[in-house]
N, C-alpha and C. Protein backbone atom coordinates (compact mmCIF):
# COMPACT_ATOMS: atom_id res chain seq x y z
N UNK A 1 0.85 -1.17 0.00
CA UNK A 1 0.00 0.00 0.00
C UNK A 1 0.90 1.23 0.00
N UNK A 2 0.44 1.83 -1.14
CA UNK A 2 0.89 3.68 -0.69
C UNK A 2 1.01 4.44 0.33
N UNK A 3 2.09 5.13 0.72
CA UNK A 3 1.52 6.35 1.39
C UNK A 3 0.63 6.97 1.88
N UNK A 4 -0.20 7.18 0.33
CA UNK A 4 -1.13 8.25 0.49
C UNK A 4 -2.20 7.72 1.39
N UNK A 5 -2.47 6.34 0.42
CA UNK A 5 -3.57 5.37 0.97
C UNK A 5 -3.50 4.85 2.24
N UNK A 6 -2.03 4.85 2.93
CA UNK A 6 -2.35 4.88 4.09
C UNK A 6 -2.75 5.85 5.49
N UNK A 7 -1.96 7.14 5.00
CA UNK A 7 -2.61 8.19 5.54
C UNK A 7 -3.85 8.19 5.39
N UNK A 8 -4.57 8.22 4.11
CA UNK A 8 -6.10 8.52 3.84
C UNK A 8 -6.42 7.49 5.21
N UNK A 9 -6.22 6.31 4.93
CA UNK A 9 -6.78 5.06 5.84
C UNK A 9 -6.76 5.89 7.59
N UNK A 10 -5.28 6.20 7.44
CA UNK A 10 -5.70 6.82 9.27
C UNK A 10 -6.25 7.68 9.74
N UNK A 11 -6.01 8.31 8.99
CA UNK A 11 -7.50 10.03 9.03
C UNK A 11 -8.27 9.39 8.92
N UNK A 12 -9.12 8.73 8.20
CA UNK A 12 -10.27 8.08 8.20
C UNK A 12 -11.07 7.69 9.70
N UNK A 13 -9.78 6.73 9.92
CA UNK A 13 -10.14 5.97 11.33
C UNK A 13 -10.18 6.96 12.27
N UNK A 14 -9.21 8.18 12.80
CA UNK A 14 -9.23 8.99 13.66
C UNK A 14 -10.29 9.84 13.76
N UNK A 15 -10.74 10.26 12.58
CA UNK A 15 -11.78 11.31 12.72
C UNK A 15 -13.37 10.66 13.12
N UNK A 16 -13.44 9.76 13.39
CA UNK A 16 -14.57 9.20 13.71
C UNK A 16 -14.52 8.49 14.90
N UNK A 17 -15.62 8.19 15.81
CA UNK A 17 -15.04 7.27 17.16
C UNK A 17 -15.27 5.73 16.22
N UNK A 18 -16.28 5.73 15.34
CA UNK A 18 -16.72 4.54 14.95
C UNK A 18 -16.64 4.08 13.44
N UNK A 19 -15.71 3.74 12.57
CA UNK A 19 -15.88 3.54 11.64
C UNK A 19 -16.02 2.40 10.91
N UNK A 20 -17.06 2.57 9.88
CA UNK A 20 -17.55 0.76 9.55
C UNK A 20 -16.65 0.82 7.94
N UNK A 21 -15.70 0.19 7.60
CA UNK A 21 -15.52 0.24 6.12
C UNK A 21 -16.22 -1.24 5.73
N UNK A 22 -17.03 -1.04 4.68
CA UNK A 22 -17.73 -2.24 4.06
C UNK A 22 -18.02 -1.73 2.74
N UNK A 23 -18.75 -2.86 2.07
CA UNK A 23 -19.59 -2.74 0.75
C UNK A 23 -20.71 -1.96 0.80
N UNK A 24 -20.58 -0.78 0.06
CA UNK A 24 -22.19 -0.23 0.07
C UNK A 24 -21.76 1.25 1.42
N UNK A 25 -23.19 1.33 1.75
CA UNK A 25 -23.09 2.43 3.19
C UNK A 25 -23.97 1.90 4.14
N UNK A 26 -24.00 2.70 4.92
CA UNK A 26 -25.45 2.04 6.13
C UNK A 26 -26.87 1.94 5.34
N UNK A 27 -27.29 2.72 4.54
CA UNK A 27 -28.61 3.12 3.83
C UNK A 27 -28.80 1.87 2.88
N UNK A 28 -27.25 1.82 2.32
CA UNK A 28 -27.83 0.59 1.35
C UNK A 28 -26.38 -0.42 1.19
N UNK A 29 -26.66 -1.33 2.42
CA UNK A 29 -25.41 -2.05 1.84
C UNK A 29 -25.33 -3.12 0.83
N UNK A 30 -24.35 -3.79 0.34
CA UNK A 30 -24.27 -4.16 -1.05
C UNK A 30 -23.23 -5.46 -0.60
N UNK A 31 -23.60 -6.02 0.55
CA UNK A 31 -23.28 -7.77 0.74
C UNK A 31 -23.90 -8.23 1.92
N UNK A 32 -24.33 -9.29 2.05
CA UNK A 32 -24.95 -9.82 3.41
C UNK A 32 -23.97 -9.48 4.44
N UNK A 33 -22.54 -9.29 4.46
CA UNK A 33 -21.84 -9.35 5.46
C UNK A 33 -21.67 -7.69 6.17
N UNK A 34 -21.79 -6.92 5.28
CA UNK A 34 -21.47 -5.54 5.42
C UNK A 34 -23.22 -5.25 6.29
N UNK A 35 -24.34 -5.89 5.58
CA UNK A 35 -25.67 -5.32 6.22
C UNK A 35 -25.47 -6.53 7.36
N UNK A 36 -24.93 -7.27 8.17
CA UNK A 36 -25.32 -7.61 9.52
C UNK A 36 -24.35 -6.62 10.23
N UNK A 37 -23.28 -6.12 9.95
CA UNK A 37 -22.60 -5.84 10.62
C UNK A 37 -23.80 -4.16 11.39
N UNK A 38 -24.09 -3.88 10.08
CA UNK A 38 -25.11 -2.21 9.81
C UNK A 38 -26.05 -2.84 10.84
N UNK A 39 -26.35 -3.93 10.70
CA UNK A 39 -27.88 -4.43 11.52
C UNK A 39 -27.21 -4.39 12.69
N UNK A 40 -25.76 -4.78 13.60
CA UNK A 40 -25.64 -5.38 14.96
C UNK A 40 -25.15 -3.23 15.22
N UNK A 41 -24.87 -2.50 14.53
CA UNK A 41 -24.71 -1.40 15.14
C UNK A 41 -25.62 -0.36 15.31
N UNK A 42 -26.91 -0.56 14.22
CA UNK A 42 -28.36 -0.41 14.39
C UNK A 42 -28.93 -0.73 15.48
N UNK A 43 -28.83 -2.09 16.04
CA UNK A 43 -29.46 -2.28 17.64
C UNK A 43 -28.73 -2.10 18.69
N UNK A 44 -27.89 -1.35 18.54
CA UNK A 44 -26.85 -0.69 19.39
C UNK A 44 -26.89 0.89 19.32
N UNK A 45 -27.51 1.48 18.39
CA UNK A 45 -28.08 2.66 18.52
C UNK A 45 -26.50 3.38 18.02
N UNK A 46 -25.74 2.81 17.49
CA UNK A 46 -24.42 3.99 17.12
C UNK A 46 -24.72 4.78 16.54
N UNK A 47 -23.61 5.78 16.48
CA UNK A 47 -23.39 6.85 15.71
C UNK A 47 -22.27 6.25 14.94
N UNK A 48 -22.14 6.03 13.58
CA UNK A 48 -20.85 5.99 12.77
C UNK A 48 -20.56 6.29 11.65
N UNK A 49 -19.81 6.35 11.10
CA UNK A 49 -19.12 6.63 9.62
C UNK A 49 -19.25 5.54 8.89
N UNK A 50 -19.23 5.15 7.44
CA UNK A 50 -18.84 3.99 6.79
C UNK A 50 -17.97 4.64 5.45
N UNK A 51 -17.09 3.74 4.89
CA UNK A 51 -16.33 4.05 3.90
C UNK A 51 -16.80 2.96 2.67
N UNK A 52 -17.49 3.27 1.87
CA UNK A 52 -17.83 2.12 0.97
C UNK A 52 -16.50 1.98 0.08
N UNK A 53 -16.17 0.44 0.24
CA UNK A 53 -14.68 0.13 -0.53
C UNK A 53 -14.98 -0.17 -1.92
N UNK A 54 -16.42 -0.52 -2.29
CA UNK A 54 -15.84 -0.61 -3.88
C UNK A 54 -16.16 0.98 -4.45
N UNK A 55 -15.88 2.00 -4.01
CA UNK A 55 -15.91 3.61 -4.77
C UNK A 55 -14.43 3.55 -4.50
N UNK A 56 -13.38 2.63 -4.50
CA UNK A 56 -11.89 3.18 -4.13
C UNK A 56 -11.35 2.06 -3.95
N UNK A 57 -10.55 1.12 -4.82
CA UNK A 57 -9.99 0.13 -5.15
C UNK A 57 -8.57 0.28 -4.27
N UNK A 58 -7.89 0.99 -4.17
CA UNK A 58 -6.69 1.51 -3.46
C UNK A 58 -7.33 1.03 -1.80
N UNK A 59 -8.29 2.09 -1.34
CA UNK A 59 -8.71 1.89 0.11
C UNK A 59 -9.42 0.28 0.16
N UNK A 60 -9.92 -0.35 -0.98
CA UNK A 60 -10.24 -1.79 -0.52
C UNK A 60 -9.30 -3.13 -0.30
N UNK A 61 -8.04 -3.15 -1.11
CA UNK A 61 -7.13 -3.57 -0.69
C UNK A 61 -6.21 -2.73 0.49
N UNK A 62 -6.16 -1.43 0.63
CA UNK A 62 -5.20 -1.56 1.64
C UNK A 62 -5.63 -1.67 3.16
N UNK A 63 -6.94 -1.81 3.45
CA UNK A 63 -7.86 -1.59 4.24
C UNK A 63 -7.10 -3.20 4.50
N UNK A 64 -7.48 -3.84 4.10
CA UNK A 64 -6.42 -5.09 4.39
C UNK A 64 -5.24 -5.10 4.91
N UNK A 65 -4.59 -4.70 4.44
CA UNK A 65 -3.02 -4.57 4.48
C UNK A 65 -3.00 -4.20 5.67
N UNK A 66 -3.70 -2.89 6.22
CA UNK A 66 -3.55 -1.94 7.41
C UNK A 66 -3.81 -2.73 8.18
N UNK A 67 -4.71 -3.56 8.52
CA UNK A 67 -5.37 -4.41 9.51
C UNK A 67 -4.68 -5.52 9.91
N UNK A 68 -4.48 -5.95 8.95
CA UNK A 68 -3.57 -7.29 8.15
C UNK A 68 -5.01 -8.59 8.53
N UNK A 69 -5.84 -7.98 8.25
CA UNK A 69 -7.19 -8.72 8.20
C UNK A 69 -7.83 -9.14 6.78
N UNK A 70 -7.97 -10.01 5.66
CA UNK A 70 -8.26 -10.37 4.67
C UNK A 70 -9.87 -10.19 4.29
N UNK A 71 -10.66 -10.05 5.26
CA UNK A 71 -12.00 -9.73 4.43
C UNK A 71 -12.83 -8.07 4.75
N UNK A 72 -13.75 -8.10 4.24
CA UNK A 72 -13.91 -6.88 4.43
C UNK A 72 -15.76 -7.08 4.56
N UNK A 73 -16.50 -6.59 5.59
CA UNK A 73 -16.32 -5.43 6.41
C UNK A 73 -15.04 -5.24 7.45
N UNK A 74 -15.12 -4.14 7.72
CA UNK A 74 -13.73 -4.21 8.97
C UNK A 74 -14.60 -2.70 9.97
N UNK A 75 -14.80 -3.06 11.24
CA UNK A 75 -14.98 -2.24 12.07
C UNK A 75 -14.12 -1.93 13.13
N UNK A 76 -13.55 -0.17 13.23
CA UNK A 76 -13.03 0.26 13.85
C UNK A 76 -13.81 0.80 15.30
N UNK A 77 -13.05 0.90 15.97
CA UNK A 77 -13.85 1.75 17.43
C UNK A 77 -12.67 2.18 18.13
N UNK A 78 -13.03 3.68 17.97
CA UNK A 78 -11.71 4.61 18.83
C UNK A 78 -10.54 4.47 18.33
N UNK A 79 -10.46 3.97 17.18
CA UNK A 79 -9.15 4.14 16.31
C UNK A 79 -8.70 2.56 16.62
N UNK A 80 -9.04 1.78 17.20
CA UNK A 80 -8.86 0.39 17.19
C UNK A 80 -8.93 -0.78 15.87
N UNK A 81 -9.06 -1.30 15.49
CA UNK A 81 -9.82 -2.36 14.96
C UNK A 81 -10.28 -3.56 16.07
N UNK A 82 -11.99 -3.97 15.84
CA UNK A 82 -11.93 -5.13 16.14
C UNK A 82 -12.50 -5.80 15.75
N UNK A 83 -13.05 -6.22 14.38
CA UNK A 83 -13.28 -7.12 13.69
C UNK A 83 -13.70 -7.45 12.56
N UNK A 84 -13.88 -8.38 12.00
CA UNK A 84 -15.11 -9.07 10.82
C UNK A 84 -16.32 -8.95 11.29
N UNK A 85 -17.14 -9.54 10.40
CA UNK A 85 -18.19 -9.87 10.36
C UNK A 85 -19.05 -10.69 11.75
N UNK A 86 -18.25 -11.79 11.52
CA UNK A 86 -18.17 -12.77 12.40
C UNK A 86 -17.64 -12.29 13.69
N UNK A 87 -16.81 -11.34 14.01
CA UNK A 87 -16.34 -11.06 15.36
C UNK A 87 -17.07 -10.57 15.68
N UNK A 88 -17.61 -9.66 14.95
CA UNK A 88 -18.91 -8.18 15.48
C UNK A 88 -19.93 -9.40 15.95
N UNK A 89 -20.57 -9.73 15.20
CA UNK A 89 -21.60 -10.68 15.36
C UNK A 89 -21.45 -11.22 16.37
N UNK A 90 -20.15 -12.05 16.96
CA UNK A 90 -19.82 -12.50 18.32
C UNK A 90 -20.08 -12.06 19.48
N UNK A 91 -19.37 -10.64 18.83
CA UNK A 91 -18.95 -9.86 20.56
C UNK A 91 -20.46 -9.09 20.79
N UNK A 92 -21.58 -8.81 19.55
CA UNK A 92 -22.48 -8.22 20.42
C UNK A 92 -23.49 -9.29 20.95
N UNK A 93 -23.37 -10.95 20.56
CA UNK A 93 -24.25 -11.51 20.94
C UNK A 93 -23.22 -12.12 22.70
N UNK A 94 -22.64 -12.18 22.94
CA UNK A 94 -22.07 -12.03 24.05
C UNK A 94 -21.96 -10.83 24.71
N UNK A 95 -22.35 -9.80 24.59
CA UNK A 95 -22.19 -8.31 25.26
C UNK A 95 -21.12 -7.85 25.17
N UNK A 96 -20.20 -8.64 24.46
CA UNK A 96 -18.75 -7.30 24.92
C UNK A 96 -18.78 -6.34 24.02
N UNK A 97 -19.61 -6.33 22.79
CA UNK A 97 -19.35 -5.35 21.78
C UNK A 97 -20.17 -3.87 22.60
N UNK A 98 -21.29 -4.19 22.93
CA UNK A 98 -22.15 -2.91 23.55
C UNK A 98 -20.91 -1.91 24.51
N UNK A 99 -20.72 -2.33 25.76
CA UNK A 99 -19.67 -1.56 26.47
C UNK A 99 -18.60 -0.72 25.46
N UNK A 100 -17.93 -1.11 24.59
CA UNK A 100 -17.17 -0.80 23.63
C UNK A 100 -17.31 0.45 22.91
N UNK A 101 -18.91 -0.14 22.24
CA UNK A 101 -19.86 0.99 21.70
C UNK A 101 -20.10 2.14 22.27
N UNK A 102 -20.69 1.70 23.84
CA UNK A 102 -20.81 3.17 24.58
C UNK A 102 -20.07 4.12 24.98
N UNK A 103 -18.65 3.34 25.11
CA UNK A 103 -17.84 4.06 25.60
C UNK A 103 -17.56 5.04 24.80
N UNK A 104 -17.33 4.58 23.00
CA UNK A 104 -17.12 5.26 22.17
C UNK A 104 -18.15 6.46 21.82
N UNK A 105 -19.57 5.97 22.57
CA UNK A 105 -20.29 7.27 21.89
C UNK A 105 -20.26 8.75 22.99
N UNK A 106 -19.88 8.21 24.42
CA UNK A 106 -19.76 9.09 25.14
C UNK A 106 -19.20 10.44 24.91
């Protein structure tokens, strides 16, 4: 990954407490995996950003790279990463994702 693309990538993450990069946006996502993730932060009442990766071929591979995570959605919180699809899905059906959430919207 570039430079540029990786700066872009960290501004990205910083300027938001919550950022979802996936397929599509919250309004209309564009893979089953990107809309559960929209659905588990919907019943969590967030506030967040999303970066739709196929408008930017550069940010959809390096969004990878940065993470060193291979699929994509990828959700940040507080400049963190913590997961896929499958992790999100985890941690809010076990509760640890909520605490996380709140803290971030405080």
């Amino acid at each position: 990954m570039d430079d540029t693309t990786k700066t872009k990538i960290e501004e990205t993450i910083q300027a938001s407490p919550i950022v979802l990069f996936m397929k599509g946006n919250k309004n209309f996502p564009r893979c089953g995996f990107s809309a559960t993730v929209v659905e588990v932060l919907k019943r969590l009442e967030a506030d967040y950003e999303t970066v739709d990766v196929l408008q930017d071929m550069d940010i959809r591979q390096g969004i990878k790279e940065f993470s060193n995570w291979p699929t994509i959605p990828q959700l940040y919180i507080q400049g963190k990463f913590v997961g896929g699809c499958d992790i999100v899905r985890e941690m809010y059906e076990t509760g640890e994702l909520k605490p996380i959430v709140d803290q971030a919207k405080a």
